[in-house]
Every structure is written in C-alpha cells, then in structure tokens.
PDB file of N, CA and C in Angstrom:
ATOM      1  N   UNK A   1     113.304 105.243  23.780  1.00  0.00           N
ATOM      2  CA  UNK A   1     112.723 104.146  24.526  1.00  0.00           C
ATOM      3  C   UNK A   1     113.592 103.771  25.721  1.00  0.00           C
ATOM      4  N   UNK A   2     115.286 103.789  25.902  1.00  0.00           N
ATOM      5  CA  UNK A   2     116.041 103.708  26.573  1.00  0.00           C
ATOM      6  C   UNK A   2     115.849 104.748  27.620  1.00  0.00           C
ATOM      7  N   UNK A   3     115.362 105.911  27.233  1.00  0.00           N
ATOM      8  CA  UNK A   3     115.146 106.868  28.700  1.00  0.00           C
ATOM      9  C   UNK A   3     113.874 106.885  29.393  1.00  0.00           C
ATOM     10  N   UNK A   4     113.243 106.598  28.789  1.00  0.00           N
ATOM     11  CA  UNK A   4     111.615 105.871  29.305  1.00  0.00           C
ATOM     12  C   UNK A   4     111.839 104.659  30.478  1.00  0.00           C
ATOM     13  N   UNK A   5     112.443 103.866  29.542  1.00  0.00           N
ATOM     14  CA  UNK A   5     113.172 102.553  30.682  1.00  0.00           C
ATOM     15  C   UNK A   5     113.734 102.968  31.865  1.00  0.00           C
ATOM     16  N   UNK A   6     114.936 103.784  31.783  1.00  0.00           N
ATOM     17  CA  UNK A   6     115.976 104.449  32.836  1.00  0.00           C
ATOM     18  C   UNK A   6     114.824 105.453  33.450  1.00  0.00           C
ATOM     19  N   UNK A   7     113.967 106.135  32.965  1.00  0.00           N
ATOM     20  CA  UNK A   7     113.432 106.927  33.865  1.00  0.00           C
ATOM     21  C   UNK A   7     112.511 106.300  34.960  1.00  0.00           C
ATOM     22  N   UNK A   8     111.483 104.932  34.377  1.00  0.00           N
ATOM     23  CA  UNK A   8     110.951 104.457  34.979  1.00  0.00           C
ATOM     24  C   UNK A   8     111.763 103.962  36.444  1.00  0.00           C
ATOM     25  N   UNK A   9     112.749 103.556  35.710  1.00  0.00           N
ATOM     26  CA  UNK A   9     114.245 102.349  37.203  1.00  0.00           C
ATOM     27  C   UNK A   9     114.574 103.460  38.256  1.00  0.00           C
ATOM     28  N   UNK A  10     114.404 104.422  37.442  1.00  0.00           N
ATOM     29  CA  UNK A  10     115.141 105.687  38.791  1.00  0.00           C
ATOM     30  C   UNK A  10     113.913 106.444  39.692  1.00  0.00           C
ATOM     31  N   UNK A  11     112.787 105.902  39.125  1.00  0.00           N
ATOM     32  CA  UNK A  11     111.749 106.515  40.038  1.00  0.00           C
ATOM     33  C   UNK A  11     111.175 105.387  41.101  1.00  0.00           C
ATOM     34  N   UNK A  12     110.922 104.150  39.874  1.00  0.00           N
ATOM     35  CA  UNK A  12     111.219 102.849  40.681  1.00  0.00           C
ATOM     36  C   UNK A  12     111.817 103.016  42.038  1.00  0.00           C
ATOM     37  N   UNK A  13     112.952 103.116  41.778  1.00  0.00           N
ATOM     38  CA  UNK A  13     114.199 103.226  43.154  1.00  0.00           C
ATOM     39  C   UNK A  13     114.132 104.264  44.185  1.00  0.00           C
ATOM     40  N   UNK A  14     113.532 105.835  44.003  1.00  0.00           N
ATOM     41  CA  UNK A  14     113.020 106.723  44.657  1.00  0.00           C
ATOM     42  C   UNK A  14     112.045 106.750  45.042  1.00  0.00           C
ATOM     43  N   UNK A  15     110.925 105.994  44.380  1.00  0.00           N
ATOM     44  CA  UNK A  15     109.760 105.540  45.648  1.00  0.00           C
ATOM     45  C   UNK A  15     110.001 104.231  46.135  1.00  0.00           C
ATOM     46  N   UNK A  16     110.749 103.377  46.282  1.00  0.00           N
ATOM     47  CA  UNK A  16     111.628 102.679  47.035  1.00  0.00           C
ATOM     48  C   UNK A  16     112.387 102.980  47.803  1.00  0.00           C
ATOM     49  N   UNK A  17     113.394 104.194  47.777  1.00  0.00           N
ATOM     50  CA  UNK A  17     113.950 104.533  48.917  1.00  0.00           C
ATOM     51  C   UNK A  17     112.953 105.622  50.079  1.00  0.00           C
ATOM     52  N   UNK A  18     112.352 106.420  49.046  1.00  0.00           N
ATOM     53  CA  UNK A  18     111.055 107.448  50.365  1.00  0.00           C
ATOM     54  C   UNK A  18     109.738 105.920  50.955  1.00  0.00           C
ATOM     55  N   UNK A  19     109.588 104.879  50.616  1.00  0.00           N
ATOM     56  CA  UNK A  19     108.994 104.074  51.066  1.00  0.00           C
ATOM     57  C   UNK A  19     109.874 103.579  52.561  1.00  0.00           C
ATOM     58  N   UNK A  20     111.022 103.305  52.133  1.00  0.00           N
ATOM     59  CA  UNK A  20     111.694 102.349  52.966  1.00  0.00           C
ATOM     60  C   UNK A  20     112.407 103.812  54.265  1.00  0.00           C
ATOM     61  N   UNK A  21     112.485 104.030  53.388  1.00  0.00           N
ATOM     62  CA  UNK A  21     112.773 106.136  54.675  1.00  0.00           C
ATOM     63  C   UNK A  21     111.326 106.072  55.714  1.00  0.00           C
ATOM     64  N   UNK A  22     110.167 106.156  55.377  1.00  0.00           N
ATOM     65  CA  UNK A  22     109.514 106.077  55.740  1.00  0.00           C
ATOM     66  C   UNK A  22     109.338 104.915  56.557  1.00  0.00           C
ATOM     67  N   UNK A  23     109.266 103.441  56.510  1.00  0.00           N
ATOM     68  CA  UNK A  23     109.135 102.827  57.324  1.00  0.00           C
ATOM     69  C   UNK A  23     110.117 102.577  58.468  1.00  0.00           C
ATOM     70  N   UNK A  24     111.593 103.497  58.242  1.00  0.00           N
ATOM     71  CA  UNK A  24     112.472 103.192  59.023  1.00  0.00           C
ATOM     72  C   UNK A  24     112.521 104.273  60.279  1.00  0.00           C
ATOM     73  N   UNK A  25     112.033 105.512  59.698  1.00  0.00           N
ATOM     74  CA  UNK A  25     111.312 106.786  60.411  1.00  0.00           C
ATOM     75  C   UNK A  25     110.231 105.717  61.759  1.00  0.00           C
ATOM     76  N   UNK A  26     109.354 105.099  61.192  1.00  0.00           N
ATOM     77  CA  UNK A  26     108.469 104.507  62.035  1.00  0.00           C
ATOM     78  C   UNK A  26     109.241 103.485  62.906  1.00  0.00           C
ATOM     79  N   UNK A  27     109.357 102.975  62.606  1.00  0.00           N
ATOM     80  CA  UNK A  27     110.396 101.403  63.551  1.00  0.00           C
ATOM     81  C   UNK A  27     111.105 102.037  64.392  1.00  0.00           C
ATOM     82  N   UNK A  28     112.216 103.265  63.942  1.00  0.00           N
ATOM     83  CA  UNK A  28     112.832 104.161  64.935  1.00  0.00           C
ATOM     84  C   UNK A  28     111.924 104.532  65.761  1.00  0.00           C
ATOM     85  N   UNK A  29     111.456 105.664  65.781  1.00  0.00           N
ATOM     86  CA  UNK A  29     110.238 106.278  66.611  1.00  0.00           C
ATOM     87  C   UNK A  29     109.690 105.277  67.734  1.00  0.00           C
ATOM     88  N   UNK A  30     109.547 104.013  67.668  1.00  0.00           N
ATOM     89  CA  UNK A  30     108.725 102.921  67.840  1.00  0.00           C
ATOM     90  C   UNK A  30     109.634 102.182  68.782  1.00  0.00           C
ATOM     91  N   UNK A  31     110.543 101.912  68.501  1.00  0.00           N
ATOM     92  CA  UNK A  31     112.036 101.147  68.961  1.00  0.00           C
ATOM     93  C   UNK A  31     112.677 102.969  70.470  1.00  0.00           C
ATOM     94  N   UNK A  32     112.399 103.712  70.233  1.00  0.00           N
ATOM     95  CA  UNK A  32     112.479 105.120  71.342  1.00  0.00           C
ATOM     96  C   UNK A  32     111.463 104.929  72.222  1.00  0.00           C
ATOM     97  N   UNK A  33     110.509 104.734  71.780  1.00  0.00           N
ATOM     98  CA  UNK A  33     109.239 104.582  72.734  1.00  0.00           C
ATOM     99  C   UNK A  33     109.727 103.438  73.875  1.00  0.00           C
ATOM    100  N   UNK A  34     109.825 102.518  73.345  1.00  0.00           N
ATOM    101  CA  UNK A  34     110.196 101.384  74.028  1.00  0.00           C
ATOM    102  C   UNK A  34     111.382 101.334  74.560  1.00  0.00           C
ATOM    103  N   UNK A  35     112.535 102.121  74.428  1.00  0.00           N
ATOM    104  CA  UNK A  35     113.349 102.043  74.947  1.00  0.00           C
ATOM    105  C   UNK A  35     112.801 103.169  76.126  1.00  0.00           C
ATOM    106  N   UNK A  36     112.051 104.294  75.794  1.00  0.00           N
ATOM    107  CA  UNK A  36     112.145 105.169  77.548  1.00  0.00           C
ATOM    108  C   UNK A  36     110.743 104.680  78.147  1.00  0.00           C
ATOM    109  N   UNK A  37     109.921 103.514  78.039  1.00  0.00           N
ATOM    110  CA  UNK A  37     109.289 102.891  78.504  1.00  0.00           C
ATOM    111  C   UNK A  37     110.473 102.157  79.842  1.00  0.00           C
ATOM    112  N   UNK A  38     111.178 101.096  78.991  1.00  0.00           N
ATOM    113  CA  UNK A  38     111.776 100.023  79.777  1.00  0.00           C
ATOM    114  C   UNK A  38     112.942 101.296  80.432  1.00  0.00           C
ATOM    115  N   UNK A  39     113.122 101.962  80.371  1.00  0.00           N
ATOM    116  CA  UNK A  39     114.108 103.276  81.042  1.00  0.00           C
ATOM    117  C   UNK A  39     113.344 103.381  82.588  1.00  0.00           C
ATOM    118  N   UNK A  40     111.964 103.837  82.182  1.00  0.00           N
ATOM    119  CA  UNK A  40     111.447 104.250  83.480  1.00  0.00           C
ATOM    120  C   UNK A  40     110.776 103.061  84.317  1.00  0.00           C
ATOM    121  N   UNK A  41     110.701 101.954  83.654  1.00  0.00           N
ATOM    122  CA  UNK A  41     110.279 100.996  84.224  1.00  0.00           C
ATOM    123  C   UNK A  41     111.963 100.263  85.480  1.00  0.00           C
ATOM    124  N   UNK A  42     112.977 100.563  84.876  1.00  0.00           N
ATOM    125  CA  UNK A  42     114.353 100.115  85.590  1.00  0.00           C
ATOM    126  C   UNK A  42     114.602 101.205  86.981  1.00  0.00           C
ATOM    127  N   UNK A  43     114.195 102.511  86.201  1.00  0.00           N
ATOM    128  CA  UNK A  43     113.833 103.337  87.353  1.00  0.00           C
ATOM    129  C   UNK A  43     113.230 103.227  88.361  1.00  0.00           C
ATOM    130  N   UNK A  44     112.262 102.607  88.230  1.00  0.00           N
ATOM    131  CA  UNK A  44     111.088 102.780  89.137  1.00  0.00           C
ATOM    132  C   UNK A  44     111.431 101.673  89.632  1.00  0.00           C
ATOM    133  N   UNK A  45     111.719 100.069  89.326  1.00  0.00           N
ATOM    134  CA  UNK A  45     112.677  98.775  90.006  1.00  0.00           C
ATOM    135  C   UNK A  45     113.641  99.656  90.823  1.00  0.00           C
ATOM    136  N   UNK A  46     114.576 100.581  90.511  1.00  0.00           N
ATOM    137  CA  UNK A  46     115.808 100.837  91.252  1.00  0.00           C
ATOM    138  C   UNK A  46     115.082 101.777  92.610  1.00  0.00           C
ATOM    139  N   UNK A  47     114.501 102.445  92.447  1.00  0.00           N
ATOM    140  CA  UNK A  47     114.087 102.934  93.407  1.00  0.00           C
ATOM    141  C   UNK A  47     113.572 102.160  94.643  1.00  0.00           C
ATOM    142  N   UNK A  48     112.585 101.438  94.023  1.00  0.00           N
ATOM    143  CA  UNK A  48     111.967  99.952  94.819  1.00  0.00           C
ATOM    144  C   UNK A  48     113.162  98.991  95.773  1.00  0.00           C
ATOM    145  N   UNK A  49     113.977  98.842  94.734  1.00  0.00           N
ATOM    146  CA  UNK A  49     115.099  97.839  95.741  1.00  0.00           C
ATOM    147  C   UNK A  49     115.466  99.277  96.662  1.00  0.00           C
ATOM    148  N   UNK A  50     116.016 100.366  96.529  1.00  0.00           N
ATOM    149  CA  UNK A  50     116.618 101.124  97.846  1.00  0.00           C
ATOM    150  C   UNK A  50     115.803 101.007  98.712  1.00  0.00           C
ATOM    151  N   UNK A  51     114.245 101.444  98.248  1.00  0.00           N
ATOM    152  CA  UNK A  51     113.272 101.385  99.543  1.00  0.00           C
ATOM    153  C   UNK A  51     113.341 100.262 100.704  1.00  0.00           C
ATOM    154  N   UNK A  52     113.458  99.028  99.286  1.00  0.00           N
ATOM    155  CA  UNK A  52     113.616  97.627 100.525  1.00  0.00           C
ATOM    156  C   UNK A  52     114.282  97.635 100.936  1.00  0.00           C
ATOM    157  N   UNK A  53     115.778  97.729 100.587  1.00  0.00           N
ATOM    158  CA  UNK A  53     117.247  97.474 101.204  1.00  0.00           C
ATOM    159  C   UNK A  53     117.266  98.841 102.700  1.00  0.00           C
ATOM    160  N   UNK A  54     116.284 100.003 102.347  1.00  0.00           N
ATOM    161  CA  UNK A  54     116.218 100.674 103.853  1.00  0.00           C
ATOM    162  C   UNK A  54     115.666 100.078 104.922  1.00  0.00           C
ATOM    163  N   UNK A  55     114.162  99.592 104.264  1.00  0.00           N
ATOM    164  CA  UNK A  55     113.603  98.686 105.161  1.00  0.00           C
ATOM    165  C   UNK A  55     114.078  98.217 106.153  1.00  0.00           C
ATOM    166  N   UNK A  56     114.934  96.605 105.029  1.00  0.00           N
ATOM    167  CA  UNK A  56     115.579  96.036 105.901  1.00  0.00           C
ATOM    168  C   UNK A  56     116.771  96.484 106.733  1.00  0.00           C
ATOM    169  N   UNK A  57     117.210  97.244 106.561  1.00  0.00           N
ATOM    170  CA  UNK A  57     118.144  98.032 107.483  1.00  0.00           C
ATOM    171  C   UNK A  57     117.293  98.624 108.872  1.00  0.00           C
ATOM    172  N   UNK A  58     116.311  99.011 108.110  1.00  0.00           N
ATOM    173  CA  UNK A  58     115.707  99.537 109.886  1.00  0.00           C
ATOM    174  C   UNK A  58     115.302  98.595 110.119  1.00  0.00           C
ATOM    175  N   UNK A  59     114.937  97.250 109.949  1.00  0.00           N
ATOM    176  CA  UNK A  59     114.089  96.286 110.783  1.00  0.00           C
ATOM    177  C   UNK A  59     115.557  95.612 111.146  1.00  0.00           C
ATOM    178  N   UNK A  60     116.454  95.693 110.611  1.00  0.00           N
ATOM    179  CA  UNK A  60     117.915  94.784 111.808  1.00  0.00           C
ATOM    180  C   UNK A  60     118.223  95.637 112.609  1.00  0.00           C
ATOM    181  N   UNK A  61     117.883  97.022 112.476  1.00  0.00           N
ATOM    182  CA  UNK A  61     118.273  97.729 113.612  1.00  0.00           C
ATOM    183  C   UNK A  61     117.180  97.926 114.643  1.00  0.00           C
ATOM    184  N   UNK A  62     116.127  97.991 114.103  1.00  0.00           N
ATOM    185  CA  UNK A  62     114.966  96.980 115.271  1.00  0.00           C
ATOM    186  C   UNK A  62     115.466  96.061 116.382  1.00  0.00           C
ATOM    187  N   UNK A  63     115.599  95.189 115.271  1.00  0.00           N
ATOM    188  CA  UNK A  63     115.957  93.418 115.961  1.00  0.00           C
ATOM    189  C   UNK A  63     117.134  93.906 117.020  1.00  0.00           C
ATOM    190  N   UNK A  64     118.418  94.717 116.670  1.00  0.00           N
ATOM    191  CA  UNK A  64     119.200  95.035 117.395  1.00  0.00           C
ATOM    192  C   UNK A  64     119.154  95.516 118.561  1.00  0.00           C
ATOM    193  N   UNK A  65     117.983  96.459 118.491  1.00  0.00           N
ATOM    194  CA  UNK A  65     118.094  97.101 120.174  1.00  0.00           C
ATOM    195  C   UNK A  65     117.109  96.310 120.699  1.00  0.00           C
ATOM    196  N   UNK A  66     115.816  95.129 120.353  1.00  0.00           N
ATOM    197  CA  UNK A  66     114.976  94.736 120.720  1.00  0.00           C
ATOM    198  C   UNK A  66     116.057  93.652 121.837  1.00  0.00           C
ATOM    199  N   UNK A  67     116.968  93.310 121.251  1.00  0.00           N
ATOM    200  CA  UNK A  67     118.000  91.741 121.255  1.00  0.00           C
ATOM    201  C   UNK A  67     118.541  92.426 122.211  1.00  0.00           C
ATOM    202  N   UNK A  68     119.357  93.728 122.418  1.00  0.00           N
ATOM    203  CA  UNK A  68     120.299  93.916 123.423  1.00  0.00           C
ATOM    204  C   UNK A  68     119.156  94.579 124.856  1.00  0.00           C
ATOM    205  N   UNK A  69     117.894  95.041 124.354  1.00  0.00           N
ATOM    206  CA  UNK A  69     116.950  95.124 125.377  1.00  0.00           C
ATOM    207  C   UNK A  69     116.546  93.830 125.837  1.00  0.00           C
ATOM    208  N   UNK A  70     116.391  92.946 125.791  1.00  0.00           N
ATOM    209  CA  UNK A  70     116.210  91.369 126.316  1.00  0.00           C
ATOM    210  C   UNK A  70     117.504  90.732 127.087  1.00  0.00           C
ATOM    211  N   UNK A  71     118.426  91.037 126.488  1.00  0.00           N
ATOM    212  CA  UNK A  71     119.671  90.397 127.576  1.00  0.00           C
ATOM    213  C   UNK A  71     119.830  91.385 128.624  1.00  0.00           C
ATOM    214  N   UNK A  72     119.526  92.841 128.582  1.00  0.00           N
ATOM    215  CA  UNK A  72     119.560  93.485 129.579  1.00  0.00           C
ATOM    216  C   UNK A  72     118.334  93.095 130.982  1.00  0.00           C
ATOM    217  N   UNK A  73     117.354  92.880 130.192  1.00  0.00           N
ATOM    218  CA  UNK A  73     116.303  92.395 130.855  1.00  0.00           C
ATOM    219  C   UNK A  73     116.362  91.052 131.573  1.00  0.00           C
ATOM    220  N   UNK A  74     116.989  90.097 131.165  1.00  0.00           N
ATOM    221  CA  UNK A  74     117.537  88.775 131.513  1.00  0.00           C
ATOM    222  C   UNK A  74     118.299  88.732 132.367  1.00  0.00           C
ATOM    223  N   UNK A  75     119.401  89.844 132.170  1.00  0.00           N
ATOM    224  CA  UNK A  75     120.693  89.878 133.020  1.00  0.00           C
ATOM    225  C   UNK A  75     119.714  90.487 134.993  1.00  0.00           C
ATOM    226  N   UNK A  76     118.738  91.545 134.439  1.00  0.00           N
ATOM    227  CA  UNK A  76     117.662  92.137 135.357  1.00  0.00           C
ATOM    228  C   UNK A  76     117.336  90.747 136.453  1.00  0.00           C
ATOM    229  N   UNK A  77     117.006  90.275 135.715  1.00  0.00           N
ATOM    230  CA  UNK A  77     116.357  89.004 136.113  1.00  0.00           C
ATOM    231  C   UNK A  77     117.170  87.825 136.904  1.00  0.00           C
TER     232      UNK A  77
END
C-alpha cells in the first residue's frame, strides 16, 4: 500500500514538472517574441532620429548660405 502511495507522489510530481516545463517553454517563446518585436521597433526609432538629425543639419546649412547670401546682397545694396 506504501508503494501505491509513493508511486502515485512521484507521478503526481512528474506530471507537475512536464506541466510546468511546458508552460515555461510557452512564456519563454512568448517573452522572445516580444523582446525582437520591441528590438525592431528601437531600430526603426534609431534610424528615424538619424534621418531627422540629417534633416536638420541640411536645413541649418540652408539657413547658412541663405543668411550669408542676404548680407552679401545688403552689403550690394
């Protein structure tokens, strides 16, 4: 009757641990997803700020020759 008992506790505990294997298999898997989601989403932000930060670099260098073309023009004047 004692190994009936013990056999039941140890299977008990082995479909307890392939249960809990299993749900930790999933959560992982799940928890990856989401991490190379928010990966390519930081990517795609980082790219975005260089674009702007060129932008604005060519539009001060705009403003720059627009600014030194006007005092030349002034000085014309």
């Amino acid at each position: 009757m004692n190994i009936n008992l013990e056999l039941y506790d140890i299977c008990y505990m082995l479909i307890g641990f392939i249960f809990s294997s299993i749900l930790f298999m999933f959560y992982s898997s799940r928890l990856k997803k989401e991490i190379k989601i928010l990966k390519r989403q930081y990517e795609k932000k980082s790219i975005g700020a260089d674009d702007s930060s060129l932008k604005v670099k060519a539009l001060e260098n705009k403003i720059k020759t627009l600014e030194t073309a006007l005092k030349k023009q002034m000085e014309n004047n």
